[in-house]
Protein backbone atom coordinates (compact mmCIF):
# COMPACT_ATOMS: atom_id res chain seq x y z
CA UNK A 1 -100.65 15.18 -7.13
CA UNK A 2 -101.84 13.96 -3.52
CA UNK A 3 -100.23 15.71 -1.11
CA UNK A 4 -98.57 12.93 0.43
CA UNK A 5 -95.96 12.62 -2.29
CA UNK A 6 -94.50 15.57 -1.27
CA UNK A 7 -93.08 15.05 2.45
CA UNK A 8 -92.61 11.08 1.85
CA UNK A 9 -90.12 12.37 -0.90
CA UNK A 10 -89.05 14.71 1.63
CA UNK A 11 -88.35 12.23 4.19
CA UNK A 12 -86.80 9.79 1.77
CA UNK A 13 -84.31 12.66 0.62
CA UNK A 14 -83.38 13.17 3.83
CA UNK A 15 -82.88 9.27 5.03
CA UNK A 16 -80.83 9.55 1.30
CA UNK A 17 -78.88 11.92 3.07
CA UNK A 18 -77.91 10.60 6.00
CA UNK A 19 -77.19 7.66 4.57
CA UNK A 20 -74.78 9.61 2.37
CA UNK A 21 -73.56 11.18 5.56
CA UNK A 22 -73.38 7.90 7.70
CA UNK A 23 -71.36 7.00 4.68
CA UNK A 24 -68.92 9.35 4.37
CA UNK A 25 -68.62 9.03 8.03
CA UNK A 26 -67.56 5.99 8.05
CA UNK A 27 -65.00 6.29 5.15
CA UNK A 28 -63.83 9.18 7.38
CA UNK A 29 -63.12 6.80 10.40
CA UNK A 30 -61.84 3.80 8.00
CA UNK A 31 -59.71 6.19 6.70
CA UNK A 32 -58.09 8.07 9.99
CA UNK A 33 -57.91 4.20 11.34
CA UNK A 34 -56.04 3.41 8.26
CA UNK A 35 -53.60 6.14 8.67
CA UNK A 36 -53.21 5.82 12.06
CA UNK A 37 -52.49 2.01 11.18
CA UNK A 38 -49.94 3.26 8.49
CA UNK A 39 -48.21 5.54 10.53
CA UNK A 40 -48.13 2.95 13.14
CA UNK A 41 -46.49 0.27 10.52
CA UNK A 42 -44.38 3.11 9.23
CA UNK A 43 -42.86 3.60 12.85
CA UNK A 44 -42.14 0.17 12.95
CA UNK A 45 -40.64 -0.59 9.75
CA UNK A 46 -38.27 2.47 10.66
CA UNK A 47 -37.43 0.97 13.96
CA UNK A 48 -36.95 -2.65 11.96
CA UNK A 49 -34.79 -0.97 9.79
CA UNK A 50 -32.52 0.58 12.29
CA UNK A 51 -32.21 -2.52 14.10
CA UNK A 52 -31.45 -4.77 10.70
CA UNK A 53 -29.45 -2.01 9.20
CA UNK A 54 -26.25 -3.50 11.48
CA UNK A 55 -27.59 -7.22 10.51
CA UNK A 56 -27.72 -6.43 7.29
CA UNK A 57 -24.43 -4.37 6.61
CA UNK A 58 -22.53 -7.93 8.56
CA UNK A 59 -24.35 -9.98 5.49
CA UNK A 60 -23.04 -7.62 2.90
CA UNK A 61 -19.59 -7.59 4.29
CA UNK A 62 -19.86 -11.67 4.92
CA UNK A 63 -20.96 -11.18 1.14
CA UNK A 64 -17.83 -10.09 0.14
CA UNK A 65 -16.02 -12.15 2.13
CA UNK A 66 -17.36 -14.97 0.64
CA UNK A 67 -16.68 -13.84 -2.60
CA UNK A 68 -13.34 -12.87 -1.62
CA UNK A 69 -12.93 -16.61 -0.83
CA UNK A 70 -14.57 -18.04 -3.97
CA UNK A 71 -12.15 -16.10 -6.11
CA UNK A 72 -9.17 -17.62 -3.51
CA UNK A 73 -10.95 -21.41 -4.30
CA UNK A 74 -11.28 -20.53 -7.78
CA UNK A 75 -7.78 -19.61 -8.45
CA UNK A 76 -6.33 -22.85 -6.33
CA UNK A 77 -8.74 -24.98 -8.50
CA UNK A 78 -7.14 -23.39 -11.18
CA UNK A 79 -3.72 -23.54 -10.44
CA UNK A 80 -4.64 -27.38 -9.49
CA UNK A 81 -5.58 -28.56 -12.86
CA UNK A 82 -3.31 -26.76 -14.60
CA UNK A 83 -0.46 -28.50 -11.96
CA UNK A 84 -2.19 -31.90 -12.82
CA UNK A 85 -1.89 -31.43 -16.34
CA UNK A 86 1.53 -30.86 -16.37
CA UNK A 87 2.28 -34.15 -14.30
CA UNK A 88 -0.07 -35.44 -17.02
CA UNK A 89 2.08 -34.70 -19.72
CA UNK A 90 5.32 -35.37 -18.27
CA UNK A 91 3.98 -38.85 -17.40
CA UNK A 92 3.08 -39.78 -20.83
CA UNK A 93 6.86 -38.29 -22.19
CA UNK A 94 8.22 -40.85 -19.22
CA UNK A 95 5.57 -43.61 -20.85
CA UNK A 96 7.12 -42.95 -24.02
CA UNK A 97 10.47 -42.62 -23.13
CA UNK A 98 10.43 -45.96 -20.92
CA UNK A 99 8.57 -47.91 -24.27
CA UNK A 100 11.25 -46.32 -26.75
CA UNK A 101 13.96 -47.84 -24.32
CA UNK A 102 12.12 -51.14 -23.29
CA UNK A 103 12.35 -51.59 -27.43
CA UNK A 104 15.70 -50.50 -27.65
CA UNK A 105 16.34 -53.32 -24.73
CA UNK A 106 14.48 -55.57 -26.32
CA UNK A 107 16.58 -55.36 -29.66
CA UNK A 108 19.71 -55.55 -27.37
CA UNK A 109 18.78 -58.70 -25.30
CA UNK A 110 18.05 -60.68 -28.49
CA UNK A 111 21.53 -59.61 -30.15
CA UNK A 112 22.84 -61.19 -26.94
CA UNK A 113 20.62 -64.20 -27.10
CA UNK A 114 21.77 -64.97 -30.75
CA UNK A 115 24.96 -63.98 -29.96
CA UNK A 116 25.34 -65.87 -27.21
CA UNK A 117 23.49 -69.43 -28.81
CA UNK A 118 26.01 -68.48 -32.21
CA UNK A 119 29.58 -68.83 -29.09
CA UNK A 120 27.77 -71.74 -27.66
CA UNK A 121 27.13 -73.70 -31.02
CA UNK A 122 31.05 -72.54 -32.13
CA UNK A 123 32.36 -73.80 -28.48
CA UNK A 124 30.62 -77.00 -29.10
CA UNK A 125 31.72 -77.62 -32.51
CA UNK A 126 35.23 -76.35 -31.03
CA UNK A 127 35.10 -79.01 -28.01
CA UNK A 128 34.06 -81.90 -30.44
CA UNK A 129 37.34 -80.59 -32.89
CA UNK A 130 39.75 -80.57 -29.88
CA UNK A 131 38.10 -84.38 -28.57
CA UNK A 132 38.16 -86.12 -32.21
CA UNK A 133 41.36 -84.62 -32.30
CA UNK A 134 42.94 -86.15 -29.05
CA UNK A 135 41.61 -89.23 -30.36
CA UNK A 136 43.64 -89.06 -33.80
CA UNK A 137 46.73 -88.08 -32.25
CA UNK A 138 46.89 -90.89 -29.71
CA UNK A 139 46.25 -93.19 -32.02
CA UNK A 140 49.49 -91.96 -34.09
CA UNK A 141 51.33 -91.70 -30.92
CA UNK A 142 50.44 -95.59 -30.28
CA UNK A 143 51.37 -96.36 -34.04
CA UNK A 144 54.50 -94.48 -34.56
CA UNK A 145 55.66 -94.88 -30.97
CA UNK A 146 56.47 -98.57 -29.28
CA UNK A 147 54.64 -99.54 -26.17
CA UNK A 148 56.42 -98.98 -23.18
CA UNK A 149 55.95 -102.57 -21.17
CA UNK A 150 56.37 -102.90 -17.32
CA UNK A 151 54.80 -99.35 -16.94
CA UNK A 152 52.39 -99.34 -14.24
């Protein structure tokens, strides 16, 4: 083997190496800058929480509140319909009621009307009795009885 081989395999161990070393290096830095950066964010996020955490407890109690006032709604909404149904109900028994006695006064109004045509017809027949009837008794009055002369 020429002895060249030898140190040029030498040398390219070592440029290996520091490669490898230049490497790890880096991943060294990259990963202190990385923590650094995480401990950083995790400093903030703490101080984010403690300045949400009032925020935050407000929107849970406005939570609350709001469902609080949803279960309010929901019972007047509720109470509403079941109010409306009621009215419903007792309308149609007055709708009933009021056709049962619109029939029933109906039924009466055309007894009256036949009633009252049935006195009309017997007055009329009566009337023509009582004129036919003045007209035969004056004419027996003017037979059986002389005529009166100089009346005036």
């Amino acid at each position: 083997m020429p002895t060249w081989v030898g140190p040029t395999v030498a040398l390219s161990l070592l440029v290996i190496a520091l490669c490898f070393l230049g490497i790890a290096l880096a991943a060294l830095f990259a990963l202190r800058e990385g923590l650094e950066r995480g401990q950083s964010l995790a400093k903030e996020m703490g101080e984010l929480r403690r300045d949400l955490s009032p925020l935050l407890q407000a929107f849970s109690r406005l939570g609350k509140e709001g469902a609080d006032v949803l279960d309010l709604a929901k019972e007047e909404v509720r109470e509403i319909v079941y109010t409306t149904r009621r009215f419903r109900k007792d309308v149609e028994k007055g709708m009933q009621r009021t056709q049962r006695r619109l029939a029933d006064f109906e039924a009466v109004v055309e007894v009256v009307q036949e009633e009252v045509e049935e006195t009309a017809l017997d007055l009329t027949t009566a009337l023509r009795t009582v004129r036919t009837g003045t007209g035969m008794i004056g004419q027996l009055r003017r037979l059986v009885l002389p005529a009166r002369r100089g009346r005036r």
